[in-house]
Protein backbone atom coordinates (compact mmCIF):
# COMPACT_ATOMS: atom_id res chain seq x y z
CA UNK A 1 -31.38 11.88 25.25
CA UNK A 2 -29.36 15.39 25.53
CA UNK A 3 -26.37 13.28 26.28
CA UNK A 4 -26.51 10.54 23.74
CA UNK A 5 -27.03 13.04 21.14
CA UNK A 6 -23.77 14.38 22.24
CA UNK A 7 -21.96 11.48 22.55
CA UNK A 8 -22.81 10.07 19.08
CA UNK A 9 -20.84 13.53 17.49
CA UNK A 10 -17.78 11.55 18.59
CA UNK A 11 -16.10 8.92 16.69
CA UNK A 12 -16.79 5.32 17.92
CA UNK A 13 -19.65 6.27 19.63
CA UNK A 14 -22.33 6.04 16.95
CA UNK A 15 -21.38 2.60 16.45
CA UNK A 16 -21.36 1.85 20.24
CA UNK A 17 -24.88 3.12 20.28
CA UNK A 18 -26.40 1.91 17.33
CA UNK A 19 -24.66 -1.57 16.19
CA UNK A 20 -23.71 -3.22 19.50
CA UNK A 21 -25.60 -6.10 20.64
CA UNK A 22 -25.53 -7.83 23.29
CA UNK A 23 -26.13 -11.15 22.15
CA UNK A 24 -24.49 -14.15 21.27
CA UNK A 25 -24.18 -13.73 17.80
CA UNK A 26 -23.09 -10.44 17.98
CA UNK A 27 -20.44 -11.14 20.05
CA UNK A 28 -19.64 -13.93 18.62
CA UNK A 29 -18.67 -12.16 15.58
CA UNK A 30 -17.11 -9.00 17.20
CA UNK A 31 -14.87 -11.65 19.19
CA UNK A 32 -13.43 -12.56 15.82
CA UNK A 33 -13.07 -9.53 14.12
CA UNK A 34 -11.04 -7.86 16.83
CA UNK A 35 -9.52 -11.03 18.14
CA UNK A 36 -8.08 -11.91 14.75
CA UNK A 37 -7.16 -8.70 14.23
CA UNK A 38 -5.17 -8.33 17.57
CA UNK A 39 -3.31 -12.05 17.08
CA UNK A 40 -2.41 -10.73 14.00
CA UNK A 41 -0.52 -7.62 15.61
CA UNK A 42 0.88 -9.93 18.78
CA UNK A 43 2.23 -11.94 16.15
CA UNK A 44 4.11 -9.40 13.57
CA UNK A 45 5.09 -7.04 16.87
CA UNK A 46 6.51 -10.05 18.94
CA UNK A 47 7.65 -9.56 21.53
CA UNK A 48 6.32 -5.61 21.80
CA UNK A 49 2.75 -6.64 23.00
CA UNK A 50 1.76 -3.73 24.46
CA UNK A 51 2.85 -1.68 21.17
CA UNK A 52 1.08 -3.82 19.57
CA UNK A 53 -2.03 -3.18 20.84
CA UNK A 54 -1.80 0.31 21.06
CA UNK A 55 -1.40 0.35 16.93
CA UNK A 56 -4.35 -2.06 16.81
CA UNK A 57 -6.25 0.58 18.75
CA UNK A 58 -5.36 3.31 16.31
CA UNK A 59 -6.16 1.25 13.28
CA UNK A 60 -9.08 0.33 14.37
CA UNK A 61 -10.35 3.55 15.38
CA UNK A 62 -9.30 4.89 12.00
CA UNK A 63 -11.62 2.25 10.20
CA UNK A 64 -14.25 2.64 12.14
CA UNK A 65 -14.10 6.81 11.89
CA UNK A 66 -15.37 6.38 8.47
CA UNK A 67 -17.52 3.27 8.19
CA UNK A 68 -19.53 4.99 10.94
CA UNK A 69 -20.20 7.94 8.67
CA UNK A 70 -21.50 4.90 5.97
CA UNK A 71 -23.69 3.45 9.29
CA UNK A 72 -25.04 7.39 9.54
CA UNK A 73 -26.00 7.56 5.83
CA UNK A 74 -27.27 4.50 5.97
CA UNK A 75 -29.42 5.38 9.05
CA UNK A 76 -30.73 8.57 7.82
CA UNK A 77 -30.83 8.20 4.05
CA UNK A 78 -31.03 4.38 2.78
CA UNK A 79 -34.07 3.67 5.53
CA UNK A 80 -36.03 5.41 3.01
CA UNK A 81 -35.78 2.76 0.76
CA UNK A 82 -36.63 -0.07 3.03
CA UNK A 83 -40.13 -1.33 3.30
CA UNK A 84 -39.49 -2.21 7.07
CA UNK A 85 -36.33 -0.14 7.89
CA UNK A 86 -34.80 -0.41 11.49
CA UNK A 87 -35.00 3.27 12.31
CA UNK A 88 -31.52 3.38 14.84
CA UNK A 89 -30.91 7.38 14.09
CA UNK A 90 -34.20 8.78 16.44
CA UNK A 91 -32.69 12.55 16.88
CA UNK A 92 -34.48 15.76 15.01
CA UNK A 93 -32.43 15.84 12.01
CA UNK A 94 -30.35 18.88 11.38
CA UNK A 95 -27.92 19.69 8.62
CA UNK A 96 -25.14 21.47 11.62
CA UNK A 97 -25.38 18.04 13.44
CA UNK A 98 -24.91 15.81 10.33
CA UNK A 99 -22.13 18.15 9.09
CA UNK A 100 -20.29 17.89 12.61
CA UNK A 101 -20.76 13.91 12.74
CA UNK A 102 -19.18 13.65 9.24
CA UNK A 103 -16.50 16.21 9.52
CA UNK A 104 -15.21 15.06 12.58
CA UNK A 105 -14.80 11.82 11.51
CA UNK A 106 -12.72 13.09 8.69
CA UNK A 107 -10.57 15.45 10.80
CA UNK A 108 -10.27 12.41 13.16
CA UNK A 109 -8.79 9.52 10.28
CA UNK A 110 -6.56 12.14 8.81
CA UNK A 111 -5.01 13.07 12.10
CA UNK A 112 -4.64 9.29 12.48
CA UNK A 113 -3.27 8.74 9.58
CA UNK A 114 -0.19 11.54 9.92
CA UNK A 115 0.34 9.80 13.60
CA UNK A 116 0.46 6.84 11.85
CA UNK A 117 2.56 7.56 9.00
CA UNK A 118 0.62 6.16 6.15
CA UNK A 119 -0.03 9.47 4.92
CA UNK A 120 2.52 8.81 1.59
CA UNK A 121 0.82 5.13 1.70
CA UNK A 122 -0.76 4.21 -1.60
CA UNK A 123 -2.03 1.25 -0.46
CA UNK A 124 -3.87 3.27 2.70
CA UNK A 125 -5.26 5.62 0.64
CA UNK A 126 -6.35 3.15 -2.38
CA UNK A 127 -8.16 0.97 0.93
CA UNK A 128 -10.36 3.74 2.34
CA UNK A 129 -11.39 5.30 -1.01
CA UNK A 130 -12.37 2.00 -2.06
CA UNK A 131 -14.28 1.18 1.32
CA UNK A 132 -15.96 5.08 1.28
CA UNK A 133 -17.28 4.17 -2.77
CA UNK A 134 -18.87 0.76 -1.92
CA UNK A 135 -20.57 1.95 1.04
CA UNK A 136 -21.79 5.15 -0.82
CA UNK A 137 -22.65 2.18 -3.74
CA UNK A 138 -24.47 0.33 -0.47
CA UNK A 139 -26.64 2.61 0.52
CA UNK A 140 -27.99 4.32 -2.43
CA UNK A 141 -29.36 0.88 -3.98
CA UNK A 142 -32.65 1.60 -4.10
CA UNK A 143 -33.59 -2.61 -4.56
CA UNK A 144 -32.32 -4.51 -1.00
CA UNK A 145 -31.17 -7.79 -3.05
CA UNK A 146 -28.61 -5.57 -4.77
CA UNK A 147 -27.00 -4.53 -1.24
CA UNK A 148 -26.41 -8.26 -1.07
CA UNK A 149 -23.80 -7.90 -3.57
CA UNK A 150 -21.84 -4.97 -1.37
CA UNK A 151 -22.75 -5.81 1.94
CA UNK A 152 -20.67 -9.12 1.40
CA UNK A 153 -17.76 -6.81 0.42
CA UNK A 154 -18.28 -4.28 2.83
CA UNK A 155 -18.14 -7.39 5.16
CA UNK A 156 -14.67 -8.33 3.63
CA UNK A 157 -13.09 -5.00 4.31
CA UNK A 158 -14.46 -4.76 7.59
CA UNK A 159 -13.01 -8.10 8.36
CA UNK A 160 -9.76 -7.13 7.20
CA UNK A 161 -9.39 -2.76 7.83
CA UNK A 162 -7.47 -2.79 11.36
CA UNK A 163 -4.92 -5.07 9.60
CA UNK A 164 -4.35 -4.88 6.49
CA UNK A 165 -1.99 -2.28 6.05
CA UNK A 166 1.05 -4.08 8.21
CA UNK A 167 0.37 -7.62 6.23
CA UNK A 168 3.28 -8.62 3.48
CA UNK A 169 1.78 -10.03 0.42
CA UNK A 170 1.58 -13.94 0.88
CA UNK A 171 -0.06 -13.54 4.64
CA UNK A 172 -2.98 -10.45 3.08
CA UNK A 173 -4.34 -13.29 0.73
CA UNK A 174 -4.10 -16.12 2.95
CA UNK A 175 -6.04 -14.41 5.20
CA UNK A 176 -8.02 -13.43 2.92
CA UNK A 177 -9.01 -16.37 1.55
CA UNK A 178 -9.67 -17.64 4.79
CA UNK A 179 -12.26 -14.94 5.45
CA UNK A 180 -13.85 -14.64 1.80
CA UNK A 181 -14.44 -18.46 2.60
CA UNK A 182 -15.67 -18.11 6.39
CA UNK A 183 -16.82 -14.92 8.04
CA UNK A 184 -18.07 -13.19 5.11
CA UNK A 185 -20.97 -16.37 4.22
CA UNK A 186 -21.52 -16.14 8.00
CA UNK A 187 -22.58 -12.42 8.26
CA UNK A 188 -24.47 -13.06 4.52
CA UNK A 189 -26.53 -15.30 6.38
CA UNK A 190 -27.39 -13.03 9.40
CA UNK A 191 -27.93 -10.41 6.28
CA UNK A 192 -30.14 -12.12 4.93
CA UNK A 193 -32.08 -13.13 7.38
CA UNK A 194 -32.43 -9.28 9.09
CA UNK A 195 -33.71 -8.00 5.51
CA UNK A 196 -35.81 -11.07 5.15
CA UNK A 197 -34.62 -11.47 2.16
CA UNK A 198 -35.06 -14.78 0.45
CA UNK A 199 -34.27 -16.63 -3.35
CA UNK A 200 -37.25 -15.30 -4.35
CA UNK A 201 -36.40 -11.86 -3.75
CA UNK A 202 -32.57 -12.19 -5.97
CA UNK A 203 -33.15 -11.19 -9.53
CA UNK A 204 -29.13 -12.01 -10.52
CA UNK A 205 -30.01 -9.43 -13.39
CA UNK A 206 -26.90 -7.63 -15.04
CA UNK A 207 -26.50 -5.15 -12.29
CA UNK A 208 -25.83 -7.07 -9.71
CA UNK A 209 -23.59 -9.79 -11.46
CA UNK A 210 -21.26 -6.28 -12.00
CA UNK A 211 -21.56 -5.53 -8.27
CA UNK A 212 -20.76 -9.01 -7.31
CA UNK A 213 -17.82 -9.64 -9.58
CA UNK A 214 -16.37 -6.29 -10.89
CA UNK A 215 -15.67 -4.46 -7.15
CA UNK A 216 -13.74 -7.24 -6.07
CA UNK A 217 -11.71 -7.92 -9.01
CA UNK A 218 -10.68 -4.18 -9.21
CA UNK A 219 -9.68 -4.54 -5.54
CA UNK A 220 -7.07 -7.17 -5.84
CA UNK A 221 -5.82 -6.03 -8.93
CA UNK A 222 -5.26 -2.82 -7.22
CA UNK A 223 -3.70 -4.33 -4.33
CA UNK A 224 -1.37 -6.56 -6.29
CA UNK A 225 0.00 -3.65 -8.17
CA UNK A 226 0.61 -1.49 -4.97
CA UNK A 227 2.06 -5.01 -2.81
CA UNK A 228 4.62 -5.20 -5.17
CA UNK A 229 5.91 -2.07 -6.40
């Protein structure tokens, strides 16, 4: 336990530990988030493979620096609100540890980011902030059908974070598309079925028609702006 307690200070880690699954589905899925996301750099880095998937590497270790701090709060705060939570986070809580998990993870994506170069990127910048707010949105919902609404854009961004940032305009919203259409339904399914969550359970009350359609919206209006100034 000493160990694992150790390990899960470092960045990558905590996911390791507490979201891999060694199971069909699971890998299923991971398959094609990181395949995708790796075609995507073989293709635009022809013929510098092996650049290529260093930069995936980095980008991908940058993303997942902060969404594991969202998996932490998640773990450690939103539980509370579940009537059967999935308890992953079993060590003694203590406020040095939780400060060292997050601020590491900080230190880590902005050293990334400078090696990088995307520190004068808008469009970097606009991504993360964006991905930090709907997660903080995500896990403070007190009611589990209104997570519905941000877990399926939390699954969008996650879909699309190692990559996005070297995309031109036309491929980022075919691609998109393509997984607003595919792999974000899928992982709504599996959502819904972990939180047993059912019809009954979705009141589509005012609150959660704004998370649904307002997040979104501001996203791509954002990103317009920024792809083509």
């Amino acid at each position: 336990m000493g160990l694992s307690k150790y390990l899960k200070i470092l960045p990558f880690f905590y996911f390791f530990q507490t979201r891999i699954v060694f199971n069909f589905n699971f890998i299923l899925q991971f398959i094609c988030e990181i395949g995708t996301s790796i075609i995507i750099f073989l293709f635009l880095l022809k013929p510098l493979y092996l650049d290529a998937i260093f930069l995936f590497i980095l980008h991908y270790l940058a993303f997942i620096s902060l969404y594991e701090i969202g998996y932490f709060i998640n773990d450690t705060i939103s539980v509370n609100y579940e009537k059967k939570p999935n308890k992953r986070f079993k060590i003694k809580k203590s406020i040095f540890f939780n400060f060292l998990f997050i601020i590491l993870r900080l230190i880590f994506f902005i050293l990334l980011t400078f090696y990088l170069d995307l520190q004068n990127s808008y469009l970097w910048w606009f991504f993360y902030f964006f991905l930090i707010i709907i997660f903080s949105i995500h896990n403070f919902l007190s009611q589990v059908f209104l997570r519905l609404a941000t877990f399926q854009i939390l699954s969008f961004l996650r879909f699309i974070a190692p990559f996005f940032s070297i995309l031109d305009t036309n491929y980022f919203f075919i691609i998109g598309n393509i997984v607003a259409l595919t792999y974000v339904p899928y992982r709504t399914l599996g959502y819904l079925v972990s939180k047993k969550i059912t019809y009954k359970n979705i009141s589509r009350n005012y609150l959660f028609q704004l998370l649904t359609f307002l997040p979104p919206i501001v996203f791509f209006l954002v990103i317009i702006i920024l792809k083509f100034n």
